[in-house]
Structures are given as structure tokens and as C-alpha cells.
PDB file of N, CA and C in Angstrom:
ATOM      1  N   UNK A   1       0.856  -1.169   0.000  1.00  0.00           N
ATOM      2  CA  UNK A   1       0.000   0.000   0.000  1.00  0.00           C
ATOM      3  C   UNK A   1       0.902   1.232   0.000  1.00  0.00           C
ATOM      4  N   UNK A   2       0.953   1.991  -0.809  1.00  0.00           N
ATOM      5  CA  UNK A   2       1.202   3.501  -0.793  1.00  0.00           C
ATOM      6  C   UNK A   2       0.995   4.140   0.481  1.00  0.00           C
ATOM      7  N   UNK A   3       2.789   4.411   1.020  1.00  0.00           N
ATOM      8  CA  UNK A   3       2.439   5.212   2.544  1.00  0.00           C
ATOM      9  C   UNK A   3       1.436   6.358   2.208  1.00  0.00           C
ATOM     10  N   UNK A   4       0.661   6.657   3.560  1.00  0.00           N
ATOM     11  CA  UNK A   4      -0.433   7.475   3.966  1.00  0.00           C
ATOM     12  C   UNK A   4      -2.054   7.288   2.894  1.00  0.00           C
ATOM     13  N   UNK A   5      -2.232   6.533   1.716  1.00  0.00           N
ATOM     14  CA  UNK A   5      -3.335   6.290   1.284  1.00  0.00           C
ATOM     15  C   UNK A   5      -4.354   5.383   1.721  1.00  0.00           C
ATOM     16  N   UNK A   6      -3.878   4.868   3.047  1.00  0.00           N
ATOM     17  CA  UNK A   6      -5.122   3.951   3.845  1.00  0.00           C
ATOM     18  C   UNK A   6      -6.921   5.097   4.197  1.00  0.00           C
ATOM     19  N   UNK A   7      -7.850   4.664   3.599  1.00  0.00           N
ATOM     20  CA  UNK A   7      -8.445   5.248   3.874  1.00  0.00           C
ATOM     21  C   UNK A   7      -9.614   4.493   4.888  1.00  0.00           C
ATOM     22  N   UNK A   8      -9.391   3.358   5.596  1.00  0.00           N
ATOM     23  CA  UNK A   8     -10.089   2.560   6.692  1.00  0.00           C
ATOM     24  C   UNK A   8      -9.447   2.657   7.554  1.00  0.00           C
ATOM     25  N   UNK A   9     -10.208   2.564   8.782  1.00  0.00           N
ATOM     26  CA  UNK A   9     -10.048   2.367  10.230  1.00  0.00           C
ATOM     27  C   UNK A   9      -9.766   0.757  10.725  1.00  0.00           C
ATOM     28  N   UNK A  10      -8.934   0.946  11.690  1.00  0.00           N
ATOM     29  CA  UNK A  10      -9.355   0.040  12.670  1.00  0.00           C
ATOM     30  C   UNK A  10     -10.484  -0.010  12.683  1.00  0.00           C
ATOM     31  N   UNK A  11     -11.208  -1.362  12.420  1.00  0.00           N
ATOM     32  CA  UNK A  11     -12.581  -2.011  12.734  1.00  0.00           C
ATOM     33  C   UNK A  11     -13.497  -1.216  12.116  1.00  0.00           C
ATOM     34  N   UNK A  12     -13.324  -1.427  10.972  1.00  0.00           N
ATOM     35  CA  UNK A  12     -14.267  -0.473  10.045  1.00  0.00           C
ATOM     36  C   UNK A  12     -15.049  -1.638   9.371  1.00  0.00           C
ATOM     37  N   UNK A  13     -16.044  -1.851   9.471  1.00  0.00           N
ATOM     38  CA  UNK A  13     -17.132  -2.723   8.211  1.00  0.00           C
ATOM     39  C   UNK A  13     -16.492  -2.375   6.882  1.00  0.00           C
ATOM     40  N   UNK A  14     -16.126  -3.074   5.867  1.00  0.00           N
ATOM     41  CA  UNK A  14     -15.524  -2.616   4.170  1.00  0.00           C
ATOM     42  C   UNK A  14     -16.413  -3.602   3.463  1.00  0.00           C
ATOM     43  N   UNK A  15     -17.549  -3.024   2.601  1.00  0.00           N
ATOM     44  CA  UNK A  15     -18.052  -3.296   1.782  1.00  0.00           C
ATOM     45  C   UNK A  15     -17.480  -3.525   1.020  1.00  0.00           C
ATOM     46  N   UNK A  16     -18.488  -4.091  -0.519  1.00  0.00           N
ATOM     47  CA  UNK A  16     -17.657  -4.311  -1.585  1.00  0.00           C
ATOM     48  C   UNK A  16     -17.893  -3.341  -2.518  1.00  0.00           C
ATOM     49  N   UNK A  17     -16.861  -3.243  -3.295  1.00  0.00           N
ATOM     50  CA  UNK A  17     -16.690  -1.508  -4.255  1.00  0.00           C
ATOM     51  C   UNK A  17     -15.849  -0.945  -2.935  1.00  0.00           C
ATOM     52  N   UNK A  18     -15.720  -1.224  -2.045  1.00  0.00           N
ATOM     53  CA  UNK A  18     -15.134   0.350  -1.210  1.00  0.00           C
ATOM     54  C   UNK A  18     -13.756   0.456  -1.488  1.00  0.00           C
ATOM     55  N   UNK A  19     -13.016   1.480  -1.519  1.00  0.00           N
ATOM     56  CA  UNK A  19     -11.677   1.689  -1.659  1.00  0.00           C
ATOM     57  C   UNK A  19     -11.052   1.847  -0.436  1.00  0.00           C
ATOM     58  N   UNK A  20     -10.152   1.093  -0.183  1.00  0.00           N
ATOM     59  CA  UNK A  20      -9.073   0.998   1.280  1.00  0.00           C
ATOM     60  C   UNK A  20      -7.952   1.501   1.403  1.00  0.00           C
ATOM     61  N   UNK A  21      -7.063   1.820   0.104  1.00  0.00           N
ATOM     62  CA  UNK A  21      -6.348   2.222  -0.222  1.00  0.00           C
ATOM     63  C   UNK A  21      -5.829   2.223  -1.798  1.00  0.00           C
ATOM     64  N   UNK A  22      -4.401   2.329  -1.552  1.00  0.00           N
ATOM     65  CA  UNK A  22      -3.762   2.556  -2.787  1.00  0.00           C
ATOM     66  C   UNK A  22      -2.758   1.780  -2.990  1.00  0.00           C
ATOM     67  N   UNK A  23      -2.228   0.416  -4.419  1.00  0.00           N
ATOM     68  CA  UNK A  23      -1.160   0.013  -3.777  1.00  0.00           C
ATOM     69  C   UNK A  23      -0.308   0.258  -4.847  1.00  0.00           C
ATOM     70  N   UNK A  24       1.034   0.162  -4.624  1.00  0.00           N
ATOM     71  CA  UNK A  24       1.716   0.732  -5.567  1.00  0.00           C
ATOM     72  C   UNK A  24       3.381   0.471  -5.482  1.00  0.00           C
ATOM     73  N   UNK A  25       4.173   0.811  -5.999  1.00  0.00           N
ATOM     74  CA  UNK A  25       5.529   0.237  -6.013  1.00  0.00           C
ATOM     75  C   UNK A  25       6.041   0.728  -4.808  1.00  0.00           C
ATOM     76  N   UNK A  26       6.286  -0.091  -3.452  1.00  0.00           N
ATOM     77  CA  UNK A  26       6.533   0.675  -2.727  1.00  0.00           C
ATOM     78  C   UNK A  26       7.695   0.239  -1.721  1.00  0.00           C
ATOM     79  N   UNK A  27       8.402  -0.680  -2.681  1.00  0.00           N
ATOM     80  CA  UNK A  27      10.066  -1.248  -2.461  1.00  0.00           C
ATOM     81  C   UNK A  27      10.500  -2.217  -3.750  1.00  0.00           C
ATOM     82  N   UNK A  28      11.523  -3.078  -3.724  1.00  0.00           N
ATOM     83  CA  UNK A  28      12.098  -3.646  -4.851  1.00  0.00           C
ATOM     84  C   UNK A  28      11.092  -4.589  -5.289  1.00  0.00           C
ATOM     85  N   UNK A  29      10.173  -3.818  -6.340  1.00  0.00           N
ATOM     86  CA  UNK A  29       9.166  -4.400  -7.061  1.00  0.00           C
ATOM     87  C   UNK A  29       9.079  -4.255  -8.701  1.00  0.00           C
ATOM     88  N   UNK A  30       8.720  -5.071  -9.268  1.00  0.00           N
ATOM     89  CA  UNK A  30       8.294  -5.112 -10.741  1.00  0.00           C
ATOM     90  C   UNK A  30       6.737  -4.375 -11.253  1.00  0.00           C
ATOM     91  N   UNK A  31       6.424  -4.365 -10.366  1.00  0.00           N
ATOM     92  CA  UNK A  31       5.138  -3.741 -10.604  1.00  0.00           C
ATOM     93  C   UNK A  31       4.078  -3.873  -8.906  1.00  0.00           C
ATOM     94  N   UNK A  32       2.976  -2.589  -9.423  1.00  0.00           N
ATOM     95  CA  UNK A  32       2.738  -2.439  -8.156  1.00  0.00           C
ATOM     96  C   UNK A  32       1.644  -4.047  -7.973  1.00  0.00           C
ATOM     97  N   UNK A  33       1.538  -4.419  -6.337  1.00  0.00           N
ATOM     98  CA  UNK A  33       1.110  -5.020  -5.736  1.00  0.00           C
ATOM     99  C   UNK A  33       0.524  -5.236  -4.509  1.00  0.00           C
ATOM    100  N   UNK A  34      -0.474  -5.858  -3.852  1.00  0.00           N
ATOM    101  CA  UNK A  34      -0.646  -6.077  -2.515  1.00  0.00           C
ATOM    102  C   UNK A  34      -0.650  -7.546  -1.679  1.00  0.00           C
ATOM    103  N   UNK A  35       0.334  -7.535  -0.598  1.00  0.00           N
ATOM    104  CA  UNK A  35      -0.444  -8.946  -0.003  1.00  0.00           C
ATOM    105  C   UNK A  35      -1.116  -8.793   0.993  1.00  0.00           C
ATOM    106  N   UNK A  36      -1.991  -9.891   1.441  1.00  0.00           N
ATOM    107  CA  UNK A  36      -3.380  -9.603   2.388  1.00  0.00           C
ATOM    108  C   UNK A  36      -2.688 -10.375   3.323  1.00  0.00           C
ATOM    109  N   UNK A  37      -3.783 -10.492   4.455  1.00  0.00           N
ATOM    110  CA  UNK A  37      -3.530 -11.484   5.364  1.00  0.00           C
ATOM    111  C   UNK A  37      -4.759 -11.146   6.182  1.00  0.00           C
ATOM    112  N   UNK A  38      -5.449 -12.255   6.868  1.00  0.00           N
ATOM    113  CA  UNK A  38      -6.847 -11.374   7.454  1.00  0.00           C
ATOM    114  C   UNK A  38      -6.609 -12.507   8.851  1.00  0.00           C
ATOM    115  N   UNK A  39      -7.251 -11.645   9.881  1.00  0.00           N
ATOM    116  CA  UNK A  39      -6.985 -12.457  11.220  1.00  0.00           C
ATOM    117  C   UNK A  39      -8.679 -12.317  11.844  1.00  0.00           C
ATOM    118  N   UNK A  40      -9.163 -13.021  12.983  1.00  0.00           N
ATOM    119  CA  UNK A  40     -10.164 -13.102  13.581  1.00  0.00           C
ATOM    120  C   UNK A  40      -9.540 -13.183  15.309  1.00  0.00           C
ATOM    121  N   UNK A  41      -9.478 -12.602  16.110  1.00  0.00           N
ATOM    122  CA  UNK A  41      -9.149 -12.914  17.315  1.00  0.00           C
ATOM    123  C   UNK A  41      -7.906 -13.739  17.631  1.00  0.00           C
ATOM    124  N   UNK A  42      -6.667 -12.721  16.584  1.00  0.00           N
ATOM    125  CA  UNK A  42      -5.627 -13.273  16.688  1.00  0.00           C
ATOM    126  C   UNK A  42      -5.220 -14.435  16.026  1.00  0.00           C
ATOM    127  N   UNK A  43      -5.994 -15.270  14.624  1.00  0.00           N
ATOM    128  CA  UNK A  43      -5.533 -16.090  14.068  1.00  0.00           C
ATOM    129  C   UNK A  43      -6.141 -16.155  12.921  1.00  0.00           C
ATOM    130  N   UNK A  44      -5.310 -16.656  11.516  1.00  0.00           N
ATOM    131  CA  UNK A  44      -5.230 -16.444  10.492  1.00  0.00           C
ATOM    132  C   UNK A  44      -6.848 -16.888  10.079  1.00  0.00           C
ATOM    133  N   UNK A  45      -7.644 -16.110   9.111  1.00  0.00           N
ATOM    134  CA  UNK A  45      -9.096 -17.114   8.636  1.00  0.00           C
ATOM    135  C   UNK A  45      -8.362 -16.800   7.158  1.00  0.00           C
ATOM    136  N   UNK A  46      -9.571 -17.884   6.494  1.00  0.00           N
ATOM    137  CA  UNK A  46      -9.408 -17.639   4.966  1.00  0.00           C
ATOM    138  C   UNK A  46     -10.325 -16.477   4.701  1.00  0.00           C
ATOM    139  N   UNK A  47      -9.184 -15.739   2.792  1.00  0.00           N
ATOM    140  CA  UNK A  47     -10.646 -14.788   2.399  1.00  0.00           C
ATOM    141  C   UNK A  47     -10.792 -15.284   1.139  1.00  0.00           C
ATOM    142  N   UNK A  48     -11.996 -15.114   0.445  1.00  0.00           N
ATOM    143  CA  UNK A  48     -12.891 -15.419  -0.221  1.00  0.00           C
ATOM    144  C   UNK A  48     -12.669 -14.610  -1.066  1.00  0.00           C
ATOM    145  N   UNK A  49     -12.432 -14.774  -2.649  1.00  0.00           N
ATOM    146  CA  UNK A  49     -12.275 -13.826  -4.106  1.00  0.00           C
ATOM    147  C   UNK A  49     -13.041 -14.355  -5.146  1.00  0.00           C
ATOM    148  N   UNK A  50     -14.143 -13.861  -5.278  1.00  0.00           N
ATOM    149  CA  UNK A  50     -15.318 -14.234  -6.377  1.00  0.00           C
ATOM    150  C   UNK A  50     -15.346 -16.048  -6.202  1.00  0.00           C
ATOM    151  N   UNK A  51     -15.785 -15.945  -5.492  1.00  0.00           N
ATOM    152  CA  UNK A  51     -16.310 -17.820  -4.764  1.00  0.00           C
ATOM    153  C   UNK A  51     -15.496 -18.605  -4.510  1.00  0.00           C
ATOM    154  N   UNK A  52     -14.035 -18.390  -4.707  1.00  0.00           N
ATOM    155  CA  UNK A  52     -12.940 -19.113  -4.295  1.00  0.00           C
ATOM    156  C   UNK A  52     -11.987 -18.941  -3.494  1.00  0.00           C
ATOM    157  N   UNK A  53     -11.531 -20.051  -2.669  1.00  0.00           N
ATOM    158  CA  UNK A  53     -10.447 -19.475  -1.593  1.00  0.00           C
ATOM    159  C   UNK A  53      -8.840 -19.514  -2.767  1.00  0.00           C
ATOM    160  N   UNK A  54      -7.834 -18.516  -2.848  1.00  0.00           N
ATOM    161  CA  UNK A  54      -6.526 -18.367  -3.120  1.00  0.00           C
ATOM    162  C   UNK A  54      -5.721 -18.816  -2.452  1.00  0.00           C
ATOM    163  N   UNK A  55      -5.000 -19.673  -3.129  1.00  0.00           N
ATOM    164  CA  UNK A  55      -3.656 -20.135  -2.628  1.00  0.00           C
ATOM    165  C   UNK A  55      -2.460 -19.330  -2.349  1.00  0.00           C
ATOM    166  N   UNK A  56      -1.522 -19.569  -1.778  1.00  0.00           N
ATOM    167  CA  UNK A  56      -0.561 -18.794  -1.676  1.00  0.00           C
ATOM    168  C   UNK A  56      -0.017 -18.453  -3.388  1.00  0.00           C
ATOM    169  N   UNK A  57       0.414 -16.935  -3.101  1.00  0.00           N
ATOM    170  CA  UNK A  57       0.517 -16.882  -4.531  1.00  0.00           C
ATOM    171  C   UNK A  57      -0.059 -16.699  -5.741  1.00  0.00           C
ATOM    172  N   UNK A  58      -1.409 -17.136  -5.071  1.00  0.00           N
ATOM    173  CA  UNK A  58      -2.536 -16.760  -6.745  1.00  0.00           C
ATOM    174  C   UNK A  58      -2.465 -15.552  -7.084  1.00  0.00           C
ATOM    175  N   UNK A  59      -3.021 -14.877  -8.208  1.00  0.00           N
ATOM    176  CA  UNK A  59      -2.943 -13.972  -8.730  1.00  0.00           C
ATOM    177  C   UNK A  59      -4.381 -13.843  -8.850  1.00  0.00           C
ATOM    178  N   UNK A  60      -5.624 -12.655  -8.766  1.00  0.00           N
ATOM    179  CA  UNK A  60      -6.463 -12.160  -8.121  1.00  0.00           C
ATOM    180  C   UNK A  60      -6.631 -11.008  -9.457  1.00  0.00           C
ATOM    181  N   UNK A  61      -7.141 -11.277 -10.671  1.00  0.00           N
ATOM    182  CA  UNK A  61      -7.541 -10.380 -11.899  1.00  0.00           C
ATOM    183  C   UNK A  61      -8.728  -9.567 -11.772  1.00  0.00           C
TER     184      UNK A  61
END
């Protein structure tokens, strides 16, 4: 993510369409990118991308 373009809170509900930020080349990269990671009470859950869970690595069009 592009320092300072976070536009969510801590514990913010994020719909879908909403914009969270910005991501963008923002160390030794080929092009811009993001990785996720989502937690529930301190431990990893899966997320969900148009009906499928992603593997490490997938790519997300």
C-alpha cells in the first residue's frame, strides 16, 4: 500500500466496491502489488475472491 493512502479504520465494516487504499511500487518491485492477510481474534481465517479461496501466490484479476 502507498504510505499514507489507507483510507479505513481500525474495525471499520468494508463493503464491496469500497476503496481501502492505494497500492503501488513501494520497495524492490516489478510492478505495483498487494499482499493480504486477514486475522479473527488473533488467528489467520481464509478470504474469499469471487467464490474461491486463493492459494498462496494466486494472482487475483
Amino acid at each position: 500500500m502507498q504510505k499514507g493512502s489507507v483510507m479505513v479504520d481500525k474495525g471499520d465494516k468494508v463493503q464491496t466496491g469500497k476503496r481501502i487504499g492505494l497500492v503501488g511500487n513501494s520497495g524492490n518491485t516489478s510492478e505495483p502489488h498487494v499482499h493480504i492477510h486477514a486475522e479473527k481474534d488473533g488467528k489467520g481465517v481464509p478470504i474469499e475472491f469471487n467464490g474461491s479461496f486463493p492459494v498462496r501466490n494466486s494472482l487475483i484479476w
